[in-house]
Protein backbone atom coordinates (compact mmCIF):
# COMPACT_ATOMS: atom_id res chain seq x y z
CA UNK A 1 11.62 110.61 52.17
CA UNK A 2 15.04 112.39 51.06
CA UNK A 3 14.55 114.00 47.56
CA UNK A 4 17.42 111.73 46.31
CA UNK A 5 16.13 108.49 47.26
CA UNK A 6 12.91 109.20 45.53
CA UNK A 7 14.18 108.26 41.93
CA UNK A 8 16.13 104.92 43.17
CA UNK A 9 12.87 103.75 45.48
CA UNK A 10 10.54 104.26 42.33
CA UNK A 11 13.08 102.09 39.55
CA UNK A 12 13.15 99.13 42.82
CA UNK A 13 9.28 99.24 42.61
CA UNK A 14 8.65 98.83 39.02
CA UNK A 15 11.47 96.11 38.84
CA UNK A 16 10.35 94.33 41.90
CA UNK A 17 6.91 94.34 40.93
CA UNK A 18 7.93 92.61 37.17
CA UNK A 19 10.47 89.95 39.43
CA UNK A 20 7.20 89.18 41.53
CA UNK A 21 5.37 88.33 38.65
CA UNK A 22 8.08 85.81 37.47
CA UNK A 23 9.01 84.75 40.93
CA UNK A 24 5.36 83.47 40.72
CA UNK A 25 5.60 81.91 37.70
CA UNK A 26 8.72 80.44 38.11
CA UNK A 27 7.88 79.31 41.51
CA UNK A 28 5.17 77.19 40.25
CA UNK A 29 7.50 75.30 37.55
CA UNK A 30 10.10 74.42 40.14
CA UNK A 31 6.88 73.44 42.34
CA UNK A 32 5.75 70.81 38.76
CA UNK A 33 9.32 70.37 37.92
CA UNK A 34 11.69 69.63 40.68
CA UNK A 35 9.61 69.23 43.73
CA UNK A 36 6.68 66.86 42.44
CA UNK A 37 4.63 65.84 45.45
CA UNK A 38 2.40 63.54 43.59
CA UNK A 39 5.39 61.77 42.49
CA UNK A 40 7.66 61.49 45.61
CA UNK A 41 4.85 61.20 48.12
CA UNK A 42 6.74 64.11 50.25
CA UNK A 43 4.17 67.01 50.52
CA UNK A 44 6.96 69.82 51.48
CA UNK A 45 8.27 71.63 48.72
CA UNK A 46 11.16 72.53 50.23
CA UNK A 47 12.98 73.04 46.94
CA UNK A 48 10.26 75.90 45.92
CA UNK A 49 10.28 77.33 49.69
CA UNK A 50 14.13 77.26 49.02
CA UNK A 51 14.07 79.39 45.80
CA UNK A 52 11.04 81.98 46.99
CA UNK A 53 13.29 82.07 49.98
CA UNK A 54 16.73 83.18 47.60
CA UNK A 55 14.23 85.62 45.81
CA UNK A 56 13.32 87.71 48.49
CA UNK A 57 16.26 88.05 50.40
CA UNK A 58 17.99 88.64 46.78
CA UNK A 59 15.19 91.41 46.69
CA UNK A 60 15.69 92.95 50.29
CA UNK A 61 19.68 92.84 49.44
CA UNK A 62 18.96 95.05 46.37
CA UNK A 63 16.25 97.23 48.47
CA UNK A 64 19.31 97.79 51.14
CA UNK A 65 22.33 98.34 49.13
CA UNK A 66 20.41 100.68 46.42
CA UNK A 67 19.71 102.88 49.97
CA UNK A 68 23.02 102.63 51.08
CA UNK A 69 24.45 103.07 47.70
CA UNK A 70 22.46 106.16 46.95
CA UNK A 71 23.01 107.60 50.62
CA UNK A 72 26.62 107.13 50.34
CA UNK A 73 26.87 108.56 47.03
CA UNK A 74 25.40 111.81 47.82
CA UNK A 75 27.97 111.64 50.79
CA UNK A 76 30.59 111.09 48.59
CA UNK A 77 30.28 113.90 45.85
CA UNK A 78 29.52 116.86 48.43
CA UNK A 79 32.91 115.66 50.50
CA UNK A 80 35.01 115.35 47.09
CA UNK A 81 34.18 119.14 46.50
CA UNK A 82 35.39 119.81 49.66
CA UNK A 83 38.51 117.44 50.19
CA UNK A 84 39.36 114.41 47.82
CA UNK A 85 40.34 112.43 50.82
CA UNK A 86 37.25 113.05 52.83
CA UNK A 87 35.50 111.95 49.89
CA UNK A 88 36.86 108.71 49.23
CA UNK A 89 37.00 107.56 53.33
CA UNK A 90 32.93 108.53 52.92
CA UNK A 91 33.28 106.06 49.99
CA UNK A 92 34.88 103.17 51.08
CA UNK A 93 33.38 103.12 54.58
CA UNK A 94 29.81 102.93 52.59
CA UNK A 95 31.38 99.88 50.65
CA UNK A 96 31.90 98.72 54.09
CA UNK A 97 29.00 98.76 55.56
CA UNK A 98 26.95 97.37 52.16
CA UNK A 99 29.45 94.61 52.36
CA UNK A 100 28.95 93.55 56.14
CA UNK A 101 25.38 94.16 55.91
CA UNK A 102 24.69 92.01 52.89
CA UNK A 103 27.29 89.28 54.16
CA UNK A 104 25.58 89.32 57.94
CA UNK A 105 21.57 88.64 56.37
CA UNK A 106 23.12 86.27 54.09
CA UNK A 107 24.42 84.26 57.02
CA UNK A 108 21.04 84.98 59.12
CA UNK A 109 18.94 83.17 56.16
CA UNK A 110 21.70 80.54 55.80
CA UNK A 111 21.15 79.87 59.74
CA UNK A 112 17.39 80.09 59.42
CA UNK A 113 16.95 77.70 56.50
């Protein structure tokens, strides 16, 4: 693993592992809350699958654009000591592809659910 990714991998793996914990919790009082099985006779929480669903791809969204972010970045501040404009087409071409990349799996789960 690049020596610069090291630090932004480690902070995603202490948050992620407190947001699993609550996406547990949480999980189970939409499951008593909103869903109610016992109550509606339907027996497919699709209102909890729906959340855990928003959770993770939240959490694979942040996994992918704290890589690209951090790759990008490193891009960035060697070109700008070089040439300014080098620099910022490094930039905004990494904003591109975060942007296209989170917008195309937010479509894909849209389609799937």
């Amino acid at each position: 693993m690049l020596v610069y990714l090291q630090g932004a991998i480690t902070f995603l793996k202490k948050e992620y592992s407190a947001l699993s914990i609550f996406l547990a919790l949480f999980s189970a009082l939409v499951f008593v809350a909103v869903d109610m099985p016992w109550a509606t006779g339907v027996w497919f929480p699709y209102t909890t699958i729906a959340f855990i669903t928003g959770a993770v791809t939240s959490m694979l969204c942040g996994y992918i654009g704290m890589k690209i972010a951090t790759e990008c970045n490193v891009k960035t501040t060697y070109l700008c000591n070089i040439d300014i404009e080098q620099g910022f087409r490094v930039a905004f071409q990494g904003g591109e592809v975060l942007g296209f990349c989170l917008v195309g799996l937010a479509l894909l789960i849209l389609e799937i659910m």
